[in-house]
PDB file of N, CA and C in Angstrom:
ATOM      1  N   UNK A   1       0.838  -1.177   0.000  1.00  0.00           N
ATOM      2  CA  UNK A   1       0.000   0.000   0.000  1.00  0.00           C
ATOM      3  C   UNK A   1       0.884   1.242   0.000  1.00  0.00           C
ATOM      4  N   UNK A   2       0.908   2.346  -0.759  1.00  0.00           N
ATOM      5  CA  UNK A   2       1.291   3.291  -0.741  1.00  0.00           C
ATOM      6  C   UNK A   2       1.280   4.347   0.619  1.00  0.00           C
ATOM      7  N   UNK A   3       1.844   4.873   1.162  1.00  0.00           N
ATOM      8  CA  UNK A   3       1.390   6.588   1.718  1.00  0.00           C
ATOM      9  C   UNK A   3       0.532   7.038   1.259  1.00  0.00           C
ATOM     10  N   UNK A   4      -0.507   8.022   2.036  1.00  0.00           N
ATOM     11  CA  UNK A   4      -1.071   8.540   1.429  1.00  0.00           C
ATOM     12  C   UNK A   4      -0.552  10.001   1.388  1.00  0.00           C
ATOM     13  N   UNK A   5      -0.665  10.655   0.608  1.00  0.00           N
ATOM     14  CA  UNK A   5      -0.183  12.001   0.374  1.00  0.00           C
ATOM     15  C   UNK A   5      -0.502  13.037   1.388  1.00  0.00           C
ATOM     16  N   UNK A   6       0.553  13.956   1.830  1.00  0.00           N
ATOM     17  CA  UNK A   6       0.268  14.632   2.567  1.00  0.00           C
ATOM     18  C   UNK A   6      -0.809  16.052   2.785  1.00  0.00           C
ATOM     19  N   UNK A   7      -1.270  16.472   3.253  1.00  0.00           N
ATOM     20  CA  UNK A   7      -1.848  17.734   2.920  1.00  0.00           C
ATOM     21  C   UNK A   7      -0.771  18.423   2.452  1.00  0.00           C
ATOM     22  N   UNK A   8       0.727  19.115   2.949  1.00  0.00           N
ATOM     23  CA  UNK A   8       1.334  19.602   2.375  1.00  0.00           C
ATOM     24  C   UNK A   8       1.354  19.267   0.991  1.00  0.00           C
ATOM     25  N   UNK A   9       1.726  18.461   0.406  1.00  0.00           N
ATOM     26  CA  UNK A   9       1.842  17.388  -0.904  1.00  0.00           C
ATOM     27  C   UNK A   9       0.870  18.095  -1.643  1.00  0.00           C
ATOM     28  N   UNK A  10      -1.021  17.987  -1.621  1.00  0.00           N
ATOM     29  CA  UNK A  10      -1.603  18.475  -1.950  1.00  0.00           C
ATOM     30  C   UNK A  10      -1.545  19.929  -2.455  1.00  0.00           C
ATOM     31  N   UNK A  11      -1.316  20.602  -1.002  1.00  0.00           N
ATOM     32  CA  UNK A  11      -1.323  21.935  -1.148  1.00  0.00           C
ATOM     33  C   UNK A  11      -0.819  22.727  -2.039  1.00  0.00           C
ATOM     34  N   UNK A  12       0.515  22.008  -2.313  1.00  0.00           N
ATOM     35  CA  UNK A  12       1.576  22.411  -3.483  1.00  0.00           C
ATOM     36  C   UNK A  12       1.108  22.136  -4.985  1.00  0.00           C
ATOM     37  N   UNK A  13       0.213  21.105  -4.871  1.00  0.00           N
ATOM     38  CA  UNK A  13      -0.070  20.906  -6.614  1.00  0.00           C
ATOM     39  C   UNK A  13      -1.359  22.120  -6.347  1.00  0.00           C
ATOM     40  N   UNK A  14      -1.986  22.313  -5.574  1.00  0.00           N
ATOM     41  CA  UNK A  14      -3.097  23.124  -5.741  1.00  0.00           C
ATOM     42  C   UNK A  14      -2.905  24.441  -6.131  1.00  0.00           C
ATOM     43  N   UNK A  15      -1.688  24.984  -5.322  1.00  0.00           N
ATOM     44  CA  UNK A  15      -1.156  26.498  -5.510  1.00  0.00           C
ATOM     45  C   UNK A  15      -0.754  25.987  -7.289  1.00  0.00           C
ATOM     46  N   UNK A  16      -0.170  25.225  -7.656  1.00  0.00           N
ATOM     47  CA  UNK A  16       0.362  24.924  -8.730  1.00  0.00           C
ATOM     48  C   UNK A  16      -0.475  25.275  -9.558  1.00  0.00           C
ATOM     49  N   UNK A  17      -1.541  24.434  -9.751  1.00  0.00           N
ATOM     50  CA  UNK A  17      -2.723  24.732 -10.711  1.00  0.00           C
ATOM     51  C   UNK A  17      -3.663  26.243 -10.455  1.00  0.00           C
ATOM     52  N   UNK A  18      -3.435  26.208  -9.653  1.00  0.00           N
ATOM     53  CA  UNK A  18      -4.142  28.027  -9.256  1.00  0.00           C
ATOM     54  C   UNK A  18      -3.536  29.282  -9.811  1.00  0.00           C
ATOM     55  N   UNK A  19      -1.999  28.253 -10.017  1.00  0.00           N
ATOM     56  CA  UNK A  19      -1.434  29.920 -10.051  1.00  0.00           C
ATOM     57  C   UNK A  19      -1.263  29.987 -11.574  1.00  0.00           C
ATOM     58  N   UNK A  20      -1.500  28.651 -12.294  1.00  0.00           N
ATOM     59  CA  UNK A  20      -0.942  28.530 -13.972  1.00  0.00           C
ATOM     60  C   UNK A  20      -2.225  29.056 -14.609  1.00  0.00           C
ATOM     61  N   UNK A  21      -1.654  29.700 -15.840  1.00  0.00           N
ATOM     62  CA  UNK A  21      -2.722  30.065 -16.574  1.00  0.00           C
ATOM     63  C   UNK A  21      -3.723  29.083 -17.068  1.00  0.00           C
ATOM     64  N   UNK A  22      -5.214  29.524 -17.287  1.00  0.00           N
ATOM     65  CA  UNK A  22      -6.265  28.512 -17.064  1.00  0.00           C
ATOM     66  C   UNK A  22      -6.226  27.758 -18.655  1.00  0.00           C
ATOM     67  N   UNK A  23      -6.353  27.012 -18.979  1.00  0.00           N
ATOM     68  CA  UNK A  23      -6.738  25.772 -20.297  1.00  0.00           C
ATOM     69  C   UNK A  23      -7.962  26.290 -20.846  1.00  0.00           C
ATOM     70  N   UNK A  24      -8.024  25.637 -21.843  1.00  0.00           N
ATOM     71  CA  UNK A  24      -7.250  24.884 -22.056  1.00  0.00           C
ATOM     72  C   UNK A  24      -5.825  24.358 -22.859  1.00  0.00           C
ATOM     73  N   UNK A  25      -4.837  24.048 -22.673  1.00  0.00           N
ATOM     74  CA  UNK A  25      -3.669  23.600 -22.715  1.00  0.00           C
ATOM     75  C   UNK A  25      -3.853  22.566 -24.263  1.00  0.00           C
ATOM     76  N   UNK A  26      -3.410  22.226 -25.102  1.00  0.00           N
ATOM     77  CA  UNK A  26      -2.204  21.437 -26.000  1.00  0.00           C
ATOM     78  C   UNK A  26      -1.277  21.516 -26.611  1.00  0.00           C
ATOM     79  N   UNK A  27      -0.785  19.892 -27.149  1.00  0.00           N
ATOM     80  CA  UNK A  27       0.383  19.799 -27.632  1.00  0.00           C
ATOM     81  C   UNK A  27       0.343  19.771 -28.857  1.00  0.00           C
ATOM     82  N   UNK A  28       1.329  20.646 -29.415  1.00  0.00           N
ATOM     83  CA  UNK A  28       1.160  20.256 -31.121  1.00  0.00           C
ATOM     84  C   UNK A  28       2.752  20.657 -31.374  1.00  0.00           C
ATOM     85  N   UNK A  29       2.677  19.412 -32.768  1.00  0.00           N
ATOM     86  CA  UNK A  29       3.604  19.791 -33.632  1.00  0.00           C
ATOM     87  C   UNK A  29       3.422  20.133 -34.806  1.00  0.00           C
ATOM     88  N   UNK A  30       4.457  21.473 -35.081  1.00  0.00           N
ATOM     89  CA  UNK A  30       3.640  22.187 -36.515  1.00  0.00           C
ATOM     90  C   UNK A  30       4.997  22.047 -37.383  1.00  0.00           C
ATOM     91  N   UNK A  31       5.428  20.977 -37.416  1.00  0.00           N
ATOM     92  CA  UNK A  31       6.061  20.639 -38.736  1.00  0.00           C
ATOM     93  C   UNK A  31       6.207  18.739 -38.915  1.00  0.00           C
ATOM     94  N   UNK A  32       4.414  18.670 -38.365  1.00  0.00           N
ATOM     95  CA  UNK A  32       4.057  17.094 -39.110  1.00  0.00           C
ATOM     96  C   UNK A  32       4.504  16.768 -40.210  1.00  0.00           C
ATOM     97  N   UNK A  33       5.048  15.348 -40.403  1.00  0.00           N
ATOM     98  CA  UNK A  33       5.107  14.705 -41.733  1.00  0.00           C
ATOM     99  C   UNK A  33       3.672  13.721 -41.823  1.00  0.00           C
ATOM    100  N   UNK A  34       2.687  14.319 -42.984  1.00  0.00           N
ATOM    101  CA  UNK A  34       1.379  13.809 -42.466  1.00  0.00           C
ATOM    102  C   UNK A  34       1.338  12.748 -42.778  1.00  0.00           C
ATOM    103  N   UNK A  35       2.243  12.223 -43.922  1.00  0.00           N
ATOM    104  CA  UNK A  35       2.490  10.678 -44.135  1.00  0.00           C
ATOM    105  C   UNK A  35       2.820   9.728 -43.402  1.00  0.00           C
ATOM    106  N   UNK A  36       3.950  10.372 -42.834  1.00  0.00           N
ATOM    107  CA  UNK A  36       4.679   9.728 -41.652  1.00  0.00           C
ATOM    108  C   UNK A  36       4.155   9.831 -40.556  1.00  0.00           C
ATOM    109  N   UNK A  37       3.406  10.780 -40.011  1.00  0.00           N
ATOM    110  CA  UNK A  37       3.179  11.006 -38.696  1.00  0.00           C
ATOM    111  C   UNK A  37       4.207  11.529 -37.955  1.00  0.00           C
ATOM    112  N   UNK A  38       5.308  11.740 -38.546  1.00  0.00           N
ATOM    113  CA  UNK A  38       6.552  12.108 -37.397  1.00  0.00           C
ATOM    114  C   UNK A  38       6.669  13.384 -38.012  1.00  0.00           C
ATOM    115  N   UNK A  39       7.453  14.293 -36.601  1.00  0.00           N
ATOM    116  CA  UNK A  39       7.811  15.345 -37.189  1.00  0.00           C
ATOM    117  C   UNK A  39       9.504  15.884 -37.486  1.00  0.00           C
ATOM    118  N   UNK A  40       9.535  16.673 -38.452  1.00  0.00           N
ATOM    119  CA  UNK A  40      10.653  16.639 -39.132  1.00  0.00           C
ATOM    120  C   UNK A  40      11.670  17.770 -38.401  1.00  0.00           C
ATOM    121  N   UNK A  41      11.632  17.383 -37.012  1.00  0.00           N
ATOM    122  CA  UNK A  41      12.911  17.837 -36.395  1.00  0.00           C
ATOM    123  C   UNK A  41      12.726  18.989 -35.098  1.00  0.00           C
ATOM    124  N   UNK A  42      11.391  19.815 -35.670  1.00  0.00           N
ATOM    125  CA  UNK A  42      11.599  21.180 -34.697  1.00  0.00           C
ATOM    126  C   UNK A  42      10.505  20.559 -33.197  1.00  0.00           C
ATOM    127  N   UNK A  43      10.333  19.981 -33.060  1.00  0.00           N
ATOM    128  CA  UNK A  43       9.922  19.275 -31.755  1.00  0.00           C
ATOM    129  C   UNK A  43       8.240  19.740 -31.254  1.00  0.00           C
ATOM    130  N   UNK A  44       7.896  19.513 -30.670  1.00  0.00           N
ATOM    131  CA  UNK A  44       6.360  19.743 -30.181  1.00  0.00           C
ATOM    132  C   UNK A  44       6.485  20.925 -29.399  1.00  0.00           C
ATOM    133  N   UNK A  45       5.278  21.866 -29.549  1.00  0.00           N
ATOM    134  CA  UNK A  45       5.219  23.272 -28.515  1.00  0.00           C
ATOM    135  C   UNK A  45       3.676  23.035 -27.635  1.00  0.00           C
ATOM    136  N   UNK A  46       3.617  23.736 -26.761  1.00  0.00           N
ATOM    137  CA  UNK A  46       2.287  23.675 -26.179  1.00  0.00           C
ATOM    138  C   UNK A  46       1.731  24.905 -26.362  1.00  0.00           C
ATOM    139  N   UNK A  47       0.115  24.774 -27.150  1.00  0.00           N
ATOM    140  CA  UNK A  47      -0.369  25.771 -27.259  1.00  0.00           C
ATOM    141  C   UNK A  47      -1.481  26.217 -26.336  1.00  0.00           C
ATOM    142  N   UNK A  48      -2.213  26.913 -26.150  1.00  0.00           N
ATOM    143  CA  UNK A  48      -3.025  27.830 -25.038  1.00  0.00           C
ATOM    144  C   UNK A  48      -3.073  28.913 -24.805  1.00  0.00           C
ATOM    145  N   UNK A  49      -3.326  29.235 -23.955  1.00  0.00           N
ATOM    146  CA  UNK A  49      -3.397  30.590 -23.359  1.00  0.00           C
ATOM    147  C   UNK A  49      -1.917  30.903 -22.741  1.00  0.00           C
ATOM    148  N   UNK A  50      -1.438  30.372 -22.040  1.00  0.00           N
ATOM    149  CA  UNK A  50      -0.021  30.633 -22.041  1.00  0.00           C
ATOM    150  C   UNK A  50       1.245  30.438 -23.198  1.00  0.00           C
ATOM    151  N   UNK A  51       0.903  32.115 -23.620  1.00  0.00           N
ATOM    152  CA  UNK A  51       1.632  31.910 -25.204  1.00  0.00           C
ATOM    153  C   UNK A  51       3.449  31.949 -25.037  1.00  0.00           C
ATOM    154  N   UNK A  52       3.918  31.248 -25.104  1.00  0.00           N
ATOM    155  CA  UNK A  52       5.350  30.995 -25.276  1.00  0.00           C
ATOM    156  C   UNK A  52       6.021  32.222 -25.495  1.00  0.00           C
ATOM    157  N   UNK A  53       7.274  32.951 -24.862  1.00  0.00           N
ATOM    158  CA  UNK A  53       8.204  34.470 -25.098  1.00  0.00           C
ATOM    159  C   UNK A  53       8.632  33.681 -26.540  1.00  0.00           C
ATOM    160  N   UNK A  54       9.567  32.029 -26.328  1.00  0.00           N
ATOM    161  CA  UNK A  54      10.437  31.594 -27.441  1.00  0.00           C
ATOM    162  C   UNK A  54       9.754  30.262 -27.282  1.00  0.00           C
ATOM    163  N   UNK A  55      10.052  29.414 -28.652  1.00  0.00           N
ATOM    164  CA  UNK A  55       9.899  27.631 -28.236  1.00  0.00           C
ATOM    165  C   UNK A  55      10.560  27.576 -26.938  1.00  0.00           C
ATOM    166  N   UNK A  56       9.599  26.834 -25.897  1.00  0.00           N
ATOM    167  CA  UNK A  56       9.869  26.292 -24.416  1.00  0.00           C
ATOM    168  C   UNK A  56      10.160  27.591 -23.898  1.00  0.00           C
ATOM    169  N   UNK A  57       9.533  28.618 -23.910  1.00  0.00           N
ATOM    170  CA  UNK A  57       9.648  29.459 -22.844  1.00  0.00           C
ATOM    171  C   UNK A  57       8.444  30.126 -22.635  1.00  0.00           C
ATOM    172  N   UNK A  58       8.749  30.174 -21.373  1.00  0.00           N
ATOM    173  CA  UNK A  58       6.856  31.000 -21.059  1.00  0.00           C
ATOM    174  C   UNK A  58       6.680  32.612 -20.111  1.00  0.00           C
ATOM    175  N   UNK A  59       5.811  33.101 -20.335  1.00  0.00           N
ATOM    176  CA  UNK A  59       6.061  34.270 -19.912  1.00  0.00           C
ATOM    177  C   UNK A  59       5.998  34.643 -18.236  1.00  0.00           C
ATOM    178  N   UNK A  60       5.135  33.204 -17.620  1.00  0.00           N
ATOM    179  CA  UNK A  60       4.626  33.496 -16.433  1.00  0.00           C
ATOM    180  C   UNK A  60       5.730  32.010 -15.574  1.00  0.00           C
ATOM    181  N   UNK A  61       6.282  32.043 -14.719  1.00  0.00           N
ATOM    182  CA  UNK A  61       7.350  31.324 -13.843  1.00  0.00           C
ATOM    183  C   UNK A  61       6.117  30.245 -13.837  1.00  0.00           C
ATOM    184  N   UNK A  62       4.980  30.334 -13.144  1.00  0.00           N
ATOM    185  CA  UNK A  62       4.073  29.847 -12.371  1.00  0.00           C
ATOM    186  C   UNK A  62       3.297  28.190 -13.434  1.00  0.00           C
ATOM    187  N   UNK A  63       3.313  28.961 -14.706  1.00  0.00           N
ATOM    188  CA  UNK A  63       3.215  27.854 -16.131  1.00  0.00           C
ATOM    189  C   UNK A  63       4.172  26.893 -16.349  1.00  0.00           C
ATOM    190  N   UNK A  64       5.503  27.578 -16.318  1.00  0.00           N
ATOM    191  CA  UNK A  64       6.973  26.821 -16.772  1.00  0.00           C
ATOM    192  C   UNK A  64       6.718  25.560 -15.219  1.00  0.00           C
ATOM    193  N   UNK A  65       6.496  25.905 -13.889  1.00  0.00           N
ATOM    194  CA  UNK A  65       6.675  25.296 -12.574  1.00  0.00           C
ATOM    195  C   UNK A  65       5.119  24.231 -13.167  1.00  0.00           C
ATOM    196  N   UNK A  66       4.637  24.104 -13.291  1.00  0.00           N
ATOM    197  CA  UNK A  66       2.968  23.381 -13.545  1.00  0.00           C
ATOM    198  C   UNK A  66       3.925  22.563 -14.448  1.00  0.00           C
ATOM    199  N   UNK A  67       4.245  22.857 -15.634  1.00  0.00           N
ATOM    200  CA  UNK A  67       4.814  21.672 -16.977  1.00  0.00           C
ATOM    201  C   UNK A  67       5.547  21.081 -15.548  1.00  0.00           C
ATOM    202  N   UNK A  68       6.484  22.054 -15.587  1.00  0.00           N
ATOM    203  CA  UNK A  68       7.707  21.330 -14.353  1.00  0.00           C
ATOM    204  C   UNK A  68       7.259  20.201 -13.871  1.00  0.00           C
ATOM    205  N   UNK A  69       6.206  20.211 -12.621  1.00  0.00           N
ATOM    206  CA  UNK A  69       6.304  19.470 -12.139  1.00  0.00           C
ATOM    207  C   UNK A  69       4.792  18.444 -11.992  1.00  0.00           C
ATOM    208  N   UNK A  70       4.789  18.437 -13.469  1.00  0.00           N
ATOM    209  CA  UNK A  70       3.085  17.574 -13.676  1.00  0.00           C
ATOM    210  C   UNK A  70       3.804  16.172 -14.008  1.00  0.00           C
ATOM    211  N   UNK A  71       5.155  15.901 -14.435  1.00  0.00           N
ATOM    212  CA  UNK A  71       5.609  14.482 -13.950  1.00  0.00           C
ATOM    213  C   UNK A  71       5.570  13.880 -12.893  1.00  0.00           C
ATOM    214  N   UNK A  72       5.383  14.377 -11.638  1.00  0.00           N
ATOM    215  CA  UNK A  72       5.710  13.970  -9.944  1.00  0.00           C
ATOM    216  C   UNK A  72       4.034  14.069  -9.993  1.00  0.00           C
ATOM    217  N   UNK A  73       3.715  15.515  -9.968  1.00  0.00           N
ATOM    218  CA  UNK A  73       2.392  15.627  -9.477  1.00  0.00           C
ATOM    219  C   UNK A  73       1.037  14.583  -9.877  1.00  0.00           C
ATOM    220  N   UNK A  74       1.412  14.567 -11.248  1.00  0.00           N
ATOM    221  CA  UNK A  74       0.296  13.132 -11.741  1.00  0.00           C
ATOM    222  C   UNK A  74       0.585  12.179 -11.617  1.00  0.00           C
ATOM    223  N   UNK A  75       1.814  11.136 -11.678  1.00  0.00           N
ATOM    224  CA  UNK A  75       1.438  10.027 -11.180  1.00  0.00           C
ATOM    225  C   UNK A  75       1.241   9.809  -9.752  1.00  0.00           C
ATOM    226  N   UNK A  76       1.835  10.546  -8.804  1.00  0.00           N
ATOM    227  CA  UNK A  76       1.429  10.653  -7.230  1.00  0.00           C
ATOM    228  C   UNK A  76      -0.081  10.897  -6.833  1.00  0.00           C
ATOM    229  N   UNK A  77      -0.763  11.517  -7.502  1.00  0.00           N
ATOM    230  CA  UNK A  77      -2.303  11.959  -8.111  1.00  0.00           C
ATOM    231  C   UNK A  77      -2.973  10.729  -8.067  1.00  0.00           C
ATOM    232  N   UNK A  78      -2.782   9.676  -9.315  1.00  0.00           N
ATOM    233  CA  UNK A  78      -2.752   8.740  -9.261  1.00  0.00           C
ATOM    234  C   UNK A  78      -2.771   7.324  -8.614  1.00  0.00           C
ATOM    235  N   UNK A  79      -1.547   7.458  -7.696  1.00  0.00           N
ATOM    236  CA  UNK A  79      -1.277   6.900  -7.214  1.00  0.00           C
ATOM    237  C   UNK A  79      -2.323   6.974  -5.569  1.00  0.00           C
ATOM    238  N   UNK A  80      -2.504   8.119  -5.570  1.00  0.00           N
ATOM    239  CA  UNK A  80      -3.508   8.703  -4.109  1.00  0.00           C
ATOM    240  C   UNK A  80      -4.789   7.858  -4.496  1.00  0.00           C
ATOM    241  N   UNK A  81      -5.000   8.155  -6.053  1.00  0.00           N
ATOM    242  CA  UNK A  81      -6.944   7.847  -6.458  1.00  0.00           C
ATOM    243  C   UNK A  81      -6.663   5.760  -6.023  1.00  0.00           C
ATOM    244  N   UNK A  82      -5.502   5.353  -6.696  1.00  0.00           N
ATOM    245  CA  UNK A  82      -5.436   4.223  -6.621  1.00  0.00           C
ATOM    246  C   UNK A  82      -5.484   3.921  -4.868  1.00  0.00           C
ATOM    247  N   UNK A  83      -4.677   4.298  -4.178  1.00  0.00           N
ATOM    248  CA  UNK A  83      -5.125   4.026  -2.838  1.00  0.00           C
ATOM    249  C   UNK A  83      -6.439   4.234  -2.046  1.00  0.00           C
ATOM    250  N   UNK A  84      -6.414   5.236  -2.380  1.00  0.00           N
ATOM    251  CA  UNK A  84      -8.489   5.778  -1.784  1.00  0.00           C
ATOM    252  C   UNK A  84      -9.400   4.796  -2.428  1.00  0.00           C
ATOM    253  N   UNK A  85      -9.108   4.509  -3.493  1.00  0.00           N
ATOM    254  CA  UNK A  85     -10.002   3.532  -3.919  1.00  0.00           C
ATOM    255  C   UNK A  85     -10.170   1.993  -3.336  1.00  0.00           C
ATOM    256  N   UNK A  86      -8.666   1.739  -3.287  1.00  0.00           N
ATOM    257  CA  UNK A  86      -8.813   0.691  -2.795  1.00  0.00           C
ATOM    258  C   UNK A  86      -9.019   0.655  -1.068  1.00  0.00           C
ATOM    259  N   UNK A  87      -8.461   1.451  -0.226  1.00  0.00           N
ATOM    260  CA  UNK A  87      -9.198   1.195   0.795  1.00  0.00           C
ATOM    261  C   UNK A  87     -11.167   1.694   0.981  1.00  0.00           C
ATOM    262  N   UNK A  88     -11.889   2.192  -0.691  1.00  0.00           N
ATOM    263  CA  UNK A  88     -12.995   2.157  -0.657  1.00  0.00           C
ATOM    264  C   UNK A  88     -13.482   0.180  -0.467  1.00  0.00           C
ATOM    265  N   UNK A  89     -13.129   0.264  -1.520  1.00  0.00           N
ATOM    266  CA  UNK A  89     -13.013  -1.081  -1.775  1.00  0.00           C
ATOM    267  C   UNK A  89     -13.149  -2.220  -0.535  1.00  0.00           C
ATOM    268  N   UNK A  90     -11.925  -1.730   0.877  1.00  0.00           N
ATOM    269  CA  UNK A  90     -12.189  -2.894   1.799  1.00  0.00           C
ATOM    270  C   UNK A  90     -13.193  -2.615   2.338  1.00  0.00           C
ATOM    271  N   UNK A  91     -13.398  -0.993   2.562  1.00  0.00           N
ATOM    272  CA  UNK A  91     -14.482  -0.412   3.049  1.00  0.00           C
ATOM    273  C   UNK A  91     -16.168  -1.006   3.183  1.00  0.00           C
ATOM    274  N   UNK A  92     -15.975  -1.434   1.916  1.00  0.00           N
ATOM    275  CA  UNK A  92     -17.173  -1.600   1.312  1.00  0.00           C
ATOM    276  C   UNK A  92     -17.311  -3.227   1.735  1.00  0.00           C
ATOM    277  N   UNK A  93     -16.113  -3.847   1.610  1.00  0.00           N
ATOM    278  CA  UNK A  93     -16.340  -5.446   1.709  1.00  0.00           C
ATOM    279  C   UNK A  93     -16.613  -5.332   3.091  1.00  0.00           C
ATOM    280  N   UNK A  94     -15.758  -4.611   3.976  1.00  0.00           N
ATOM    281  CA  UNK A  94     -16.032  -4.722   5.369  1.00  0.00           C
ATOM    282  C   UNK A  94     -17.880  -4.915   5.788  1.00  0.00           C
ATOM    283  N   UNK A  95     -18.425  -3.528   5.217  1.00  0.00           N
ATOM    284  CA  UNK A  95     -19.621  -3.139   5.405  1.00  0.00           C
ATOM    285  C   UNK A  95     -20.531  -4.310   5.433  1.00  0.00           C
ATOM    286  N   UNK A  96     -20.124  -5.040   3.657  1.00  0.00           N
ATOM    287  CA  UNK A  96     -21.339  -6.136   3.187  1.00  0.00           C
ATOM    288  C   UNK A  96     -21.059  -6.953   4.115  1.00  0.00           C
ATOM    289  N   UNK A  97     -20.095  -7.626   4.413  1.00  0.00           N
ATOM    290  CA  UNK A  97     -19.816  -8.651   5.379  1.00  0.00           C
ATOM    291  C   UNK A  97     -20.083  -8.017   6.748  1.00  0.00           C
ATOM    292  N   UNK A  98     -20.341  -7.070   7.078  1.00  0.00           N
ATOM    293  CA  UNK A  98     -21.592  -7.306   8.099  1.00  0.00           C
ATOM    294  C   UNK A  98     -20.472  -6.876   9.457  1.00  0.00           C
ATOM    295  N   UNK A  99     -19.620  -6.139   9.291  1.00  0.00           N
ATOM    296  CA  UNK A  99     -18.399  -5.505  10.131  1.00  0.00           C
ATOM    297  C   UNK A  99     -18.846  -4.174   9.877  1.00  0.00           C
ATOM    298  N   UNK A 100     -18.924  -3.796  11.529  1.00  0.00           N
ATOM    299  CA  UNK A 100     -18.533  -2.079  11.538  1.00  0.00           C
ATOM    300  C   UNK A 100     -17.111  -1.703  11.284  1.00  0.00           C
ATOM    301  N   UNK A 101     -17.266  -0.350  10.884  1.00  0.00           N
ATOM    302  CA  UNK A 101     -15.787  -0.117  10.478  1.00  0.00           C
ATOM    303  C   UNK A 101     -15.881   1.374  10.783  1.00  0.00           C
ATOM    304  N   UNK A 102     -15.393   1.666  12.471  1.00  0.00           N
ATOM    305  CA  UNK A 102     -15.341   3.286  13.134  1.00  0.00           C
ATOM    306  C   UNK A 102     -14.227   4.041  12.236  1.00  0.00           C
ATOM    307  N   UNK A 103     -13.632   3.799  11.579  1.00  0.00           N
ATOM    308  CA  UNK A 103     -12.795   5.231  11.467  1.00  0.00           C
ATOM    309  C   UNK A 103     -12.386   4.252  10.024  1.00  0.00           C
ATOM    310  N   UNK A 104     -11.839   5.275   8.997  1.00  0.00           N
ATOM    311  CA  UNK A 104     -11.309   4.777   7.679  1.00  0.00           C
ATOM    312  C   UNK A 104      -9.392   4.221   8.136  1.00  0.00           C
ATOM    313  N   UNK A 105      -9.419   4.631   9.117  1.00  0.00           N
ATOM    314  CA  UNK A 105      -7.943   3.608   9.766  1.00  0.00           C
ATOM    315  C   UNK A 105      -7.718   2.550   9.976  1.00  0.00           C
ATOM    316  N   UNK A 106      -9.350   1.883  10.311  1.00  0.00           N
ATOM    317  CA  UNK A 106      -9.457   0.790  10.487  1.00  0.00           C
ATOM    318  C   UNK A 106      -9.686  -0.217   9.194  1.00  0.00           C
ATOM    319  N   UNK A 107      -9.702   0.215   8.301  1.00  0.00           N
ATOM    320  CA  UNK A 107     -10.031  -0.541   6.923  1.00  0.00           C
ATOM    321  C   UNK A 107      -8.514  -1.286   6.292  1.00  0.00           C
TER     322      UNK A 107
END
């Protein structure tokens, strides 16, 4: 079973997403090979509302920190829904099978 994430933990992706400019957010590459599907060298940009100063640069710290750190933040995200769920899960078996269950500590 994982940790579950801290409120601090939380708090930080929340300021994160609060403080980045709002979506919606994509990825594109604008020098597709439409045959190929691949692109021919100049790499993918993200388009939105947070319009880029240069390729990979952004005007607001708070956008560049969100890309930053949506590798950690989503699968840990993830990883939280996967735990909550599953102690729903004993939760629930507890219940049918006919067990009280005082506090979600006890599951």
């Amino acid at each position: 079973m994982t940790e579950p994430m801290t409120v601090e933990q939380l708090a930080a992706i929340e300021v994160r997403v609060s403080s980045a400019t709002p979506g919606p957010w994509t990825a594109t590459c604008r020098d597709m090979d439409q045959q190929s599907g691949r692109h021919s060298g100049l790499g993918w940009e993200i388009e939105g509302p947070p319009e880029p100063i240069l390729r990979g640069q952004f005007a607001l710290a708070e956008d560049a920190q969100f890309i930053a750190h949506a590798r950690e933040d989503i699968p840990a995200l993830l990883a939280e829904v996967d735990r909550l769920r599953a102690q729903l899960l004993r939760c629930h078996d507890k219940m049918a099978a006919g067990i009280f269950v005082p506090s979600w500590q006890d599951v």
